[in-house]
N, C-alpha and C. Protein backbone atom coordinates (compact mmCIF):
# COMPACT_ATOMS: atom_id res chain seq x y z
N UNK A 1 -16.14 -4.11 0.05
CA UNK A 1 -15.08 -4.62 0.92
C UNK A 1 -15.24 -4.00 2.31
N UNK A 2 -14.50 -4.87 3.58
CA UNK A 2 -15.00 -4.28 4.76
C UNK A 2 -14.13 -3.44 5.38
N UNK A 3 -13.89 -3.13 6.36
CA UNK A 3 -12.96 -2.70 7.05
C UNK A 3 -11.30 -3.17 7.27
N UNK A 4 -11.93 -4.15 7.77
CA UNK A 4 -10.57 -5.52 7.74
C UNK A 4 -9.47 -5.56 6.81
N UNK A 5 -10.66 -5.47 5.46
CA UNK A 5 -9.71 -5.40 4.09
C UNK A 5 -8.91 -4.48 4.14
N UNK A 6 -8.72 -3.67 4.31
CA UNK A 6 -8.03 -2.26 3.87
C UNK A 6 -7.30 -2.13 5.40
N UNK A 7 -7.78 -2.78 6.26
CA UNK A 7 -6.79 -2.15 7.82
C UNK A 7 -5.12 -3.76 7.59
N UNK A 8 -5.84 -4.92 6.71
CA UNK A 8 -4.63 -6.09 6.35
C UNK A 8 -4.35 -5.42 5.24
N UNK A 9 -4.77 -4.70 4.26
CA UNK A 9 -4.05 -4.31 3.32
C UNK A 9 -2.98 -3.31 3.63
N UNK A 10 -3.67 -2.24 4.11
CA UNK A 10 -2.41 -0.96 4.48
C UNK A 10 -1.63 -1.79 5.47
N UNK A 11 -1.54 -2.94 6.82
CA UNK A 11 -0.56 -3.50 7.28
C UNK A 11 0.10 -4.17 6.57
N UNK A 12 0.12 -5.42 5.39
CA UNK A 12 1.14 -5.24 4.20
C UNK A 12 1.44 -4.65 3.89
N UNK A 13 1.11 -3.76 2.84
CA UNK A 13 2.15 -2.89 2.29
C UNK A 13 3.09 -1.82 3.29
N UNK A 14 2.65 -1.87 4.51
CA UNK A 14 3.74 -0.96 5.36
C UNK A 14 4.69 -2.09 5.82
N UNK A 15 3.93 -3.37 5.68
CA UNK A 15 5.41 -4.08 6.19
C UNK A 15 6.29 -4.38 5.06
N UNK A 16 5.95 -4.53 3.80
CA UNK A 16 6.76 -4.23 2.56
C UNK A 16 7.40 -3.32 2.69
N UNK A 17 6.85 -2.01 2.56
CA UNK A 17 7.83 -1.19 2.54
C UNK A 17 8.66 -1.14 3.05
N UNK A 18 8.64 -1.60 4.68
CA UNK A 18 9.88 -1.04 5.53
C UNK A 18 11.17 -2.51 5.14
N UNK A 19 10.23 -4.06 4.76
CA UNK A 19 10.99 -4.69 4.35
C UNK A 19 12.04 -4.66 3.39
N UNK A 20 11.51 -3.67 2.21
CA UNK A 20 12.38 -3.15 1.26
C UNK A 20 13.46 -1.91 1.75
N UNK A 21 12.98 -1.54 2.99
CA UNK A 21 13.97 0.04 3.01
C UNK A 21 13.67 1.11 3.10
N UNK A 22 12.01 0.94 2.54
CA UNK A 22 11.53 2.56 1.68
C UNK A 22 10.84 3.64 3.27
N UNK A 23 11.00 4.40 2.71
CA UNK A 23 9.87 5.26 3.88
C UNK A 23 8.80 5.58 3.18
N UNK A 24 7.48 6.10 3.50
CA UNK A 24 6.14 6.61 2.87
C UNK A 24 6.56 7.22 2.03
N UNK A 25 7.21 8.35 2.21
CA UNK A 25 7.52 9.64 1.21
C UNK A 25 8.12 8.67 -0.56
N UNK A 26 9.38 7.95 -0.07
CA UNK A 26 9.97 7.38 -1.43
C UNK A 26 8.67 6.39 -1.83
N UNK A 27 8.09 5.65 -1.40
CA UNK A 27 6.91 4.69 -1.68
C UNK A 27 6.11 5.66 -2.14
N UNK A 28 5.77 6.64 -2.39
CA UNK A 28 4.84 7.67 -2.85
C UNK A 28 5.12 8.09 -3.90
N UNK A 29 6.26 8.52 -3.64
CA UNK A 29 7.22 9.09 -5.21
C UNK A 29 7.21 7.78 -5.77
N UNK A 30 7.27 6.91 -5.37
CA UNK A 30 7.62 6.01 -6.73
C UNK A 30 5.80 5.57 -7.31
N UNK A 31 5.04 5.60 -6.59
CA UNK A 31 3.45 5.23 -6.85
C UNK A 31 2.94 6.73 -7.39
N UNK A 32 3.37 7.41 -7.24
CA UNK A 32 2.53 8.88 -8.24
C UNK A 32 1.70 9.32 -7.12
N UNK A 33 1.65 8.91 -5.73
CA UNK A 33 0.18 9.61 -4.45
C UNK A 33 1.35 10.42 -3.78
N UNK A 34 0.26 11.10 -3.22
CA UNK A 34 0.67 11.95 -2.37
C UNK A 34 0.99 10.91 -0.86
N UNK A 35 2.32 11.89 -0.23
CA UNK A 35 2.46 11.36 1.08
C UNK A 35 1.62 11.17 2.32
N UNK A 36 0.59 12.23 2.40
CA UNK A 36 -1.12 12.61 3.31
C UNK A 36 -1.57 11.08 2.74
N UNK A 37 -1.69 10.74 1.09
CA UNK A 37 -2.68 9.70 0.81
C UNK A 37 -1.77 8.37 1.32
N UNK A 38 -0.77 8.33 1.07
CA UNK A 38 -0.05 7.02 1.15
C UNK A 38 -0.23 6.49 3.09
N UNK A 39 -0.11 7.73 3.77
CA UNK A 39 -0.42 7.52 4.96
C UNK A 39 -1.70 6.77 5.23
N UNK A 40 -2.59 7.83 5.00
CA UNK A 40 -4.24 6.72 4.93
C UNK A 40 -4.04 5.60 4.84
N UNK A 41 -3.62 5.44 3.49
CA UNK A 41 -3.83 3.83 2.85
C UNK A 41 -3.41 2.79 4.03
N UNK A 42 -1.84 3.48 4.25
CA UNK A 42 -1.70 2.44 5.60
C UNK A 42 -2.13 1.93 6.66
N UNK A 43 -2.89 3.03 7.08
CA UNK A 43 -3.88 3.08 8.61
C UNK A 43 -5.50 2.62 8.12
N UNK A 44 -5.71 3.00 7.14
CA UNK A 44 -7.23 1.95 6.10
C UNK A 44 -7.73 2.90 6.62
N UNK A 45 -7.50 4.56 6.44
CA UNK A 45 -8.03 5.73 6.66
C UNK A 45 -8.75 6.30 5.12
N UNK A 46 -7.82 5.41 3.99
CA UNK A 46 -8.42 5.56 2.85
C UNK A 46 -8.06 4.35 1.93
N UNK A 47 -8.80 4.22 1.07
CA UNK A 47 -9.16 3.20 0.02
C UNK A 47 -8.75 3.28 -1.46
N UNK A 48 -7.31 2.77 -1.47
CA UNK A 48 -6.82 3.03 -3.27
C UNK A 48 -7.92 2.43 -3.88
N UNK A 49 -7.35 2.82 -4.87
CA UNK A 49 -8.41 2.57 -6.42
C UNK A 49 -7.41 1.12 -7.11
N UNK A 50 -8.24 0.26 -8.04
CA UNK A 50 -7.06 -0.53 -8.62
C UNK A 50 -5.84 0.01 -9.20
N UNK A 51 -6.15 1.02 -9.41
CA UNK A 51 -4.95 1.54 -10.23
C UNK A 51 -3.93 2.20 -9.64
N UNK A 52 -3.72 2.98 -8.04
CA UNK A 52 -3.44 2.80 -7.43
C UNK A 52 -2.53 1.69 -6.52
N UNK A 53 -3.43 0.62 -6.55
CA UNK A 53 -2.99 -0.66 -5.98
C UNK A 53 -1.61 -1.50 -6.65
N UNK A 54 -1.93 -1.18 -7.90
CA UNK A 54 -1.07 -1.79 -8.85
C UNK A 54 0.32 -1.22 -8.68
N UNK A 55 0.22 0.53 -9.02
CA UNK A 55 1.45 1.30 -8.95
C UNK A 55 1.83 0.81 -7.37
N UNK A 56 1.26 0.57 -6.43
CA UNK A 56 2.13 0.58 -5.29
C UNK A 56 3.23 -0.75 -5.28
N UNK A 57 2.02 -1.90 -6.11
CA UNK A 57 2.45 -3.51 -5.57
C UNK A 57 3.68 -3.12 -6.56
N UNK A 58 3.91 -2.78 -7.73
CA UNK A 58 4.96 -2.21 -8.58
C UNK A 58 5.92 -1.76 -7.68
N UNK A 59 5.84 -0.33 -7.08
CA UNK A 59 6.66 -0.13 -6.46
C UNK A 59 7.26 -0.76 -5.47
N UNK A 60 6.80 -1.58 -4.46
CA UNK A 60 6.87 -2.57 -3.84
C UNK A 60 7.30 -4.50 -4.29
N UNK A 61 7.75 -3.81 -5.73
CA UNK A 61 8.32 -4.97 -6.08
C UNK A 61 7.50 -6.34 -5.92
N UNK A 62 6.61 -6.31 -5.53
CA UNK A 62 5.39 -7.63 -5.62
C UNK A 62 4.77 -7.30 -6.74
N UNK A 63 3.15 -8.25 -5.97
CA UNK A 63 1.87 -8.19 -7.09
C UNK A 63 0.75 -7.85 -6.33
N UNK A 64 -0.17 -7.36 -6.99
CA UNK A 64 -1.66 -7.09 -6.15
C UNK A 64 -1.83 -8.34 -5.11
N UNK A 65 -1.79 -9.30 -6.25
CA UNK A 65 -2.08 -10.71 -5.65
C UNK A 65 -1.64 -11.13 -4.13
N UNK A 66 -0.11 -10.52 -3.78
CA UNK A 66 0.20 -10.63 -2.17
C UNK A 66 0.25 -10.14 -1.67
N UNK A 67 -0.41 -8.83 -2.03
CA UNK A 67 -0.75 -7.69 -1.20
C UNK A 67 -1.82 -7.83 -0.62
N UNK A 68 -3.05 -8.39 -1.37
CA UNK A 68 -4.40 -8.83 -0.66
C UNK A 68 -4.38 -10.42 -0.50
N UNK A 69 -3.55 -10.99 -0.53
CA UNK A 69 -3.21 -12.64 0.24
C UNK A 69 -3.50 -12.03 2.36
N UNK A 70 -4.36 -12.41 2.38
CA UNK A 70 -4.33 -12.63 4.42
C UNK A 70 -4.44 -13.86 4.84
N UNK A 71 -3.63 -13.72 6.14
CA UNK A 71 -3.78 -15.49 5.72
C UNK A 71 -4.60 -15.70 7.54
């Protein structure tokens, strides 16, 4: 995957989150990562794992599936 992927991915899920309410820290606690990692993810400074991906779209009340939807 390229760059792109992960710089539209971490911009979804930060616009989820804030759509839901959450800040990094509670989006973390509820995904099992650390707050340092949850940051990355957003900025595509780092690269969840599927399993990862899942607990977040979970926490985030979606699915993988519209988390990596770009349109």
């Amino acid at each position: 995957m390229n760059l792109d992927f992960y710089r539209n991915l971490g911009s979804k899920i930060k616009k989820r989150r804030k759509a839901i309410g959450l800040t990094q820290q509670q989006l973390a606690d509820k995904a099992n990562i650390s707050l340092n990692f949850m940051g990355k993810i957003e900025v595509a400074f780092s690269k969840p794992s599927l399993d990862t991906l899942i607990d977040l779209a979970e926490a985030l009340e979606t699915s993988v599936s519209d988390l990596t939807k770009f349109n």
